[in-house]
Protein backbone atom coordinates (compact mmCIF):
# COMPACT_ATOMS: atom_id res chain seq x y z
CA UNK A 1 33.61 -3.90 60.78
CA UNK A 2 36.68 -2.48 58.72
CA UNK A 3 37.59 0.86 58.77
CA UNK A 4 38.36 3.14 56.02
CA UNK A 5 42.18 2.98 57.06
CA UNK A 6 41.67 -1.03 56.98
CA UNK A 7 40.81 -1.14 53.45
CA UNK A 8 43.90 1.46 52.53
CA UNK A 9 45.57 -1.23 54.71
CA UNK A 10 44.56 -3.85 52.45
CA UNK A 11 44.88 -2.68 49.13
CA UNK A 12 47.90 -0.51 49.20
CA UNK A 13 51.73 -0.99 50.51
CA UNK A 14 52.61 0.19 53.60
CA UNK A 15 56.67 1.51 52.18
CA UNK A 16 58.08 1.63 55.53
CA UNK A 17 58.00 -2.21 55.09
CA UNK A 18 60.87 -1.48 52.70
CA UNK A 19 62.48 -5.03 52.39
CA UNK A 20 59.07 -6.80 51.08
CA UNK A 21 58.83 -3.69 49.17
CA UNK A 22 62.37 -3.46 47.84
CA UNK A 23 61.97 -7.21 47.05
CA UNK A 24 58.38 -6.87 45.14
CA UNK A 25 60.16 -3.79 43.16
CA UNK A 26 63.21 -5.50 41.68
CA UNK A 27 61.47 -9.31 40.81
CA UNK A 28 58.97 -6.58 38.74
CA UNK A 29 61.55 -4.98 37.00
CA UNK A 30 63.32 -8.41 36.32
CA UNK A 31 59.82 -9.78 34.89
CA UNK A 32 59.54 -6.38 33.02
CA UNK A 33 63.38 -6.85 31.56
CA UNK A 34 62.81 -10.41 31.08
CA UNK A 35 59.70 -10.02 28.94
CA UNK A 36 61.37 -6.78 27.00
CA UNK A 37 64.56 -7.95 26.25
CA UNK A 38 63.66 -9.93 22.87
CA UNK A 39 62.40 -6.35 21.60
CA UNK A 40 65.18 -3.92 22.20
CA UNK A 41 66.21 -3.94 18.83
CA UNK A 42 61.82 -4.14 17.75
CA UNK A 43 59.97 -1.11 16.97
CA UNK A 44 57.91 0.45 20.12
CA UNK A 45 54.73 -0.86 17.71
CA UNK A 46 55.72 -4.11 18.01
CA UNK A 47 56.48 -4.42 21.59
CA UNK A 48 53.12 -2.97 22.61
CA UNK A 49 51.30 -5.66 20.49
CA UNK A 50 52.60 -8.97 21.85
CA UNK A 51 51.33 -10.28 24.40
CA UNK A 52 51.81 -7.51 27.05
CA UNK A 53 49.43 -8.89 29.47
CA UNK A 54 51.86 -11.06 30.39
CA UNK A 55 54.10 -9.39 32.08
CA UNK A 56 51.02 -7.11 33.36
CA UNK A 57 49.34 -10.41 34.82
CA UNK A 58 53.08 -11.43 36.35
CA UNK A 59 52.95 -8.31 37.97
CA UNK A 60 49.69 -7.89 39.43
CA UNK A 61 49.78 -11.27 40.94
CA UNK A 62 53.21 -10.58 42.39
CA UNK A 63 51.90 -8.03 44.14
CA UNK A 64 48.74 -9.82 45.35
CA UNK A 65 50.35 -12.56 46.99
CA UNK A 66 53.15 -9.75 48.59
CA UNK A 67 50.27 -7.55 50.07
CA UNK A 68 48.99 -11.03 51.81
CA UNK A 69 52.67 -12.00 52.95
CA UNK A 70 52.51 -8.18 54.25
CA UNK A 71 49.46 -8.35 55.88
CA UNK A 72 50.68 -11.63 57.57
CA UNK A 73 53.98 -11.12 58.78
CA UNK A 74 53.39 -7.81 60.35
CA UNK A 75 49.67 -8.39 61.73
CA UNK A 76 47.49 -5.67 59.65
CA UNK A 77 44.24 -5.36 58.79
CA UNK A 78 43.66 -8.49 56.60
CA UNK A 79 44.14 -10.80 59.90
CA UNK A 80 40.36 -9.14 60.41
CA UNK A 81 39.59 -10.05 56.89
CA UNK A 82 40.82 -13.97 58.00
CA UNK A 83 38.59 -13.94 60.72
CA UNK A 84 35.41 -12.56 59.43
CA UNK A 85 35.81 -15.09 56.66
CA UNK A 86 36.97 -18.05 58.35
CA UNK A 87 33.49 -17.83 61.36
CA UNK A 88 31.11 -17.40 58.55
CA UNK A 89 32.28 -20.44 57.06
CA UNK A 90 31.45 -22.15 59.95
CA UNK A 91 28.02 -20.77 59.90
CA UNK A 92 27.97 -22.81 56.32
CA UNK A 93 29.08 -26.15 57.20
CA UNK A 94 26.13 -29.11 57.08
CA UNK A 95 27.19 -33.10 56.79
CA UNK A 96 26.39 -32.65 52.49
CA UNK A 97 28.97 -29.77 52.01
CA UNK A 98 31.97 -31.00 54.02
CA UNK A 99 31.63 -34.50 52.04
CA UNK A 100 31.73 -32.41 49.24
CA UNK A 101 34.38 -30.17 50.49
CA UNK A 102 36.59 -33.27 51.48
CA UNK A 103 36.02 -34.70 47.83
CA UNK A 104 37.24 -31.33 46.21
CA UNK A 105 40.17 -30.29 48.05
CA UNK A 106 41.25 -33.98 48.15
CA UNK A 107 42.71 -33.26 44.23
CA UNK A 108 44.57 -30.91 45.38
CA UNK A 109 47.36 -32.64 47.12
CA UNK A 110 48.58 -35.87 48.09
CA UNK A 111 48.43 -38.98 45.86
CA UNK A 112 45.68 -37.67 43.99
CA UNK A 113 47.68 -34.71 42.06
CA UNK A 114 50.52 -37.18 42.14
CA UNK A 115 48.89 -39.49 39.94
CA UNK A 116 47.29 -36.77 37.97
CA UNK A 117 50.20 -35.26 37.41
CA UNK A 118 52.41 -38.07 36.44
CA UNK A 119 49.55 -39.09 33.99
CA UNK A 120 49.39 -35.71 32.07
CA UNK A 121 52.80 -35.39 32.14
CA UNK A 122 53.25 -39.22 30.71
CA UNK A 123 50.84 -38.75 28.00
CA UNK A 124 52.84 -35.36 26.81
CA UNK A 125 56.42 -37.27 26.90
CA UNK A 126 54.28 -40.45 24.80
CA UNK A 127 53.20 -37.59 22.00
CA UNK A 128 56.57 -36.50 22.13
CA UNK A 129 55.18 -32.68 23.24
CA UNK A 130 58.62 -32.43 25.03
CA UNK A 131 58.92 -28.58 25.24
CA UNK A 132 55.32 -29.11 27.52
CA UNK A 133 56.06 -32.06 29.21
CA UNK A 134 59.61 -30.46 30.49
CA UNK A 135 57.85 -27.17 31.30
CA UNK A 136 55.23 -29.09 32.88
CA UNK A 137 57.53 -31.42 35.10
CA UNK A 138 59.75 -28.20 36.20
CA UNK A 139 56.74 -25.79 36.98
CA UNK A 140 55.32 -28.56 39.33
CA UNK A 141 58.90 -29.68 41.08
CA UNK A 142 59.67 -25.48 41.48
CA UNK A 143 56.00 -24.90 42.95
CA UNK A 144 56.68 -27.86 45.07
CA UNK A 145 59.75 -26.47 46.52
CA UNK A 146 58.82 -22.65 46.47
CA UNK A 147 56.12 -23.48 48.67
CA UNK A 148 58.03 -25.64 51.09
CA UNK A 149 60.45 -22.53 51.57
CA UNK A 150 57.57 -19.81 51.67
CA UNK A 151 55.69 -22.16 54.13
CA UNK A 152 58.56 -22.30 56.50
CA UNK A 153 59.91 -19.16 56.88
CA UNK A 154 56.15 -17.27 57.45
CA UNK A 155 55.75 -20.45 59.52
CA UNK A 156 51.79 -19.20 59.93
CA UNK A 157 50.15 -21.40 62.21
CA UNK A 158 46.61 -22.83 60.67
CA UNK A 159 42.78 -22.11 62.18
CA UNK A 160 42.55 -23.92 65.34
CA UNK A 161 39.41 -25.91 64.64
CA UNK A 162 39.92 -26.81 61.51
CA UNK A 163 37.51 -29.87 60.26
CA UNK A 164 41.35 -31.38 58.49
CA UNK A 165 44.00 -33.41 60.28
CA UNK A 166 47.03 -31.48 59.52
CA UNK A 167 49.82 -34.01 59.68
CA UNK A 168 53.22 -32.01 61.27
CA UNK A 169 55.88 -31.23 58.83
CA UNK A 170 57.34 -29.54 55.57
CA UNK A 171 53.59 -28.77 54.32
CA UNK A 172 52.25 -28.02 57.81
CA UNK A 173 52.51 -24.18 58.18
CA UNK A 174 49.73 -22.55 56.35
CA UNK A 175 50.66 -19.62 54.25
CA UNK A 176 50.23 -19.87 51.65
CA UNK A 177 47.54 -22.88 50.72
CA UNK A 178 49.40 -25.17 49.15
CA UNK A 179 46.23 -26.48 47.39
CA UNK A 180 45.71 -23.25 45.86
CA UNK A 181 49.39 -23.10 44.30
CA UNK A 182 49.23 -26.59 42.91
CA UNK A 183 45.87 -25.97 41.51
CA UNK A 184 46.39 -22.88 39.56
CA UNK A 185 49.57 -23.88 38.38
CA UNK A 186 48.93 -27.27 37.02
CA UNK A 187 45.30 -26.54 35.70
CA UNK A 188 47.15 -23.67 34.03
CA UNK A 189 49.58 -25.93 33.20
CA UNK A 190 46.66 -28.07 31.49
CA UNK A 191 45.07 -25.56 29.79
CA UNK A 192 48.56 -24.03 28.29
CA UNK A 193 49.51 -27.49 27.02
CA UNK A 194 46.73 -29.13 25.26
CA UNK A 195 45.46 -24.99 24.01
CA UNK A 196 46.20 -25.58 20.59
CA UNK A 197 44.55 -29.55 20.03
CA UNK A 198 41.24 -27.99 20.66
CA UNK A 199 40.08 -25.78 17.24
CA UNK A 200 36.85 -24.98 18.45
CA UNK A 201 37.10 -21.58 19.94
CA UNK A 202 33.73 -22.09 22.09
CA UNK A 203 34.95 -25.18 23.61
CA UNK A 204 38.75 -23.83 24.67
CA UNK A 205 36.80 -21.04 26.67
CA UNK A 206 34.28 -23.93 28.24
CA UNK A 207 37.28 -25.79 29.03
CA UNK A 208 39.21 -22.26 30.55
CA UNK A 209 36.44 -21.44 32.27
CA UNK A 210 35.66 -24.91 34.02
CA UNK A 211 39.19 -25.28 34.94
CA UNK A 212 38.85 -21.52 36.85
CA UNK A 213 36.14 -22.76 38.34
CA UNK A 214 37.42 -25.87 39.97
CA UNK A 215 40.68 -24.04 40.73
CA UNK A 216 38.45 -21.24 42.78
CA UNK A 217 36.63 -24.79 44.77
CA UNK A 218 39.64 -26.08 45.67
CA UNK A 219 40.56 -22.20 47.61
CA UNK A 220 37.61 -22.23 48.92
CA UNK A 221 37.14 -25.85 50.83
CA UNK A 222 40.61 -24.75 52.18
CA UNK A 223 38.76 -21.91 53.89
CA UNK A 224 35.51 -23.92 54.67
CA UNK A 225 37.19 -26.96 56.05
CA UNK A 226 39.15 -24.01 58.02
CA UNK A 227 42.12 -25.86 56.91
CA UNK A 228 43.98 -22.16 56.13
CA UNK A 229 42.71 -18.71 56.11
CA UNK A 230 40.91 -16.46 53.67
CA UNK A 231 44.43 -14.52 53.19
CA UNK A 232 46.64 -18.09 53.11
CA UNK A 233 44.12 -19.09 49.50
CA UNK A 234 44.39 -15.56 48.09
CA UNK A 235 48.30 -15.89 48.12
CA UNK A 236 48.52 -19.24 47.20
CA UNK A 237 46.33 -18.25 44.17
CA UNK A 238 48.53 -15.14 43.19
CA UNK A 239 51.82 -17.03 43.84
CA UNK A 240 51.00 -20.01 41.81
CA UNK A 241 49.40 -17.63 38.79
CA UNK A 242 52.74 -15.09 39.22
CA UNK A 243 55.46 -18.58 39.00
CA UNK A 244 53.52 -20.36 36.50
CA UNK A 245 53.69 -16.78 34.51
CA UNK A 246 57.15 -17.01 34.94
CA UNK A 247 58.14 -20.06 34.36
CA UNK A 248 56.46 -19.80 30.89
CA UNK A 249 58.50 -16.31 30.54
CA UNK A 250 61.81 -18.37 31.08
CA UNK A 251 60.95 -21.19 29.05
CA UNK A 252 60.54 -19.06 26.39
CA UNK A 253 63.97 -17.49 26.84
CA UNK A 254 65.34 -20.81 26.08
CA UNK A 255 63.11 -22.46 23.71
CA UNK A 256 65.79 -23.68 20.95
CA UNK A 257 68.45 -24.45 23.12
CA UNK A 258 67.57 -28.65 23.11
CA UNK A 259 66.82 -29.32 19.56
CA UNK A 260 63.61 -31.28 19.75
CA UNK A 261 61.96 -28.98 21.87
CA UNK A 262 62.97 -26.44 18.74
CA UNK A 263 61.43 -28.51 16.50
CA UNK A 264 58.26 -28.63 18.16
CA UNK A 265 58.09 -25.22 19.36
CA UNK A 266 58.21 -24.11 15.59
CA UNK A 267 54.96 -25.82 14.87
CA UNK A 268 53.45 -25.06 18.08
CA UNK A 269 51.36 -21.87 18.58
CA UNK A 270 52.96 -19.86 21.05
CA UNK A 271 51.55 -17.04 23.59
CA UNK A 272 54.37 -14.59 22.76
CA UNK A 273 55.74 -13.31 19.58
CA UNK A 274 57.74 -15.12 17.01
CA UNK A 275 61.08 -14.47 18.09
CA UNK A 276 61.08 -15.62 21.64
CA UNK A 277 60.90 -19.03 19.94
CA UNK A 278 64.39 -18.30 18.75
């Protein structure tokens, strides 16, 4: 059972941990400079209105994914969290389930999200959707090597009786789940791309809501297959919402800079206000 000083644990930062602190600190207040910057010269009005859950959403998931890394590298209370988590699962696991569990988390890496990758990101550079298809191909190659260095330097070794076969090397260590990163970023991805060719307003939010719901199955057969821990999926899931956040933030920055992506972007409707598309 968790005490009441494991849940403060948990939830809130322990600041004697001051460089994971310091770090979480200054990437917020770059986010926070990064998304103000276009409205120095606004009215307070104006700022306030656009869009500021984007930034808030950055932040949040920033600081998610650094109370896991937290939790992890210095051995706290969410280790009990992992363990708790990762036995019930076990309790859960009949023939039917891990088939199923195998067939979900199997899009999640490998040459699966390869090929589904290359194919979305083909069919945007066909329509000529550059500004997407170039976000889209540098959100997936950045995940792909943010979570190579993450991986290695917590170097967190996975559940021991895992139902997997982990094959050694750059993807081996398991915080955070790789399969959660890729998922959230490139259903994001998805969703962010192809917003604005569905009109129906009923069927975007069937289509958002499906796409959280697959991304939330692939977390989750990590942890039943006991392929990472509870705490490796919750990071993976805040680190691949925070960089996808992010990425969008600096794409926005630049939108104008290559003409054709200017072109497009002016008949594209954006997330963020008018004159980040400058």
């Amino acid at each position: 059972m968790l005490s009441t000083n494991d849940f403060i644990n948990i939830f809130l930062p322990v600041l004697n941990h001051w460089i994971i602190w310091t770090s979480f600190f200054v990437i917020s207040i770059f986010i926070l400079l990064l998304y103000a910057y276009p409205y120095i010269k606004k009215p307070r009005k104006e700022f306030l209105r656009h869009h500021i859950r984007i930034p808030i959403i950055n932040v949040i998931s920033l600081y998610i994914f650094t109370k896991m890394l937290e939790g992890v590298i210095y051995q706290e209370s969410i280790l009990k969290v992992d363990k708790w988590f990762n036995e019930t699962m076990v309790t859960l696991q009949s023939p039917w389930l891990t088939k199923l569990a195998f067939f979900i988390t199997s899009f999640g890496s490998g040459i699966p999200i390869i090929v589904i990758v290359t194919i979305t990101i083909g069919i945007l550079f066909l329509r000529k959707r550059w500004r997407f298809a170039l976000l889209s191909l540098a959100a997936i190659l950045s995940t792909t090597l943010l979570q190579i260095v993450i991986k290695n330097l917590v170097n967190r070794v996975r559940p021991s009786d895992s139902l997997e076969v982990i094959t050694p090397g750059m993807f081996s260590p398991s915080f955070p789940s790789g399969h959660a990163i890729t998922a959230i970023v490139y259903l994001s991805l998805l969703v962010y791309s192809y917003k604005d060719d569905i009109k129906h307003t009923a069927t975007k939010h069937i289509l958002i809501t499906a796409t959280s719901i697959f991304f939330i199955s692939v977390g989750l057969t990590r942890v039943y297959l006991n392929a990472h821990w509870f705490s490796d999926v919750i990071a993976g899931m805040a680190l691949g919402l925070f960089w996808f956040m992010s990425v969008v933030l600096v794409e926005r920055s630049i939108t104008g800079l290559i003409p054709a992506i200017r072109i497009e972007s002016k008949k594209a409707k954006l997330m963020v206000p008018e004159v980040l598309k400058k």
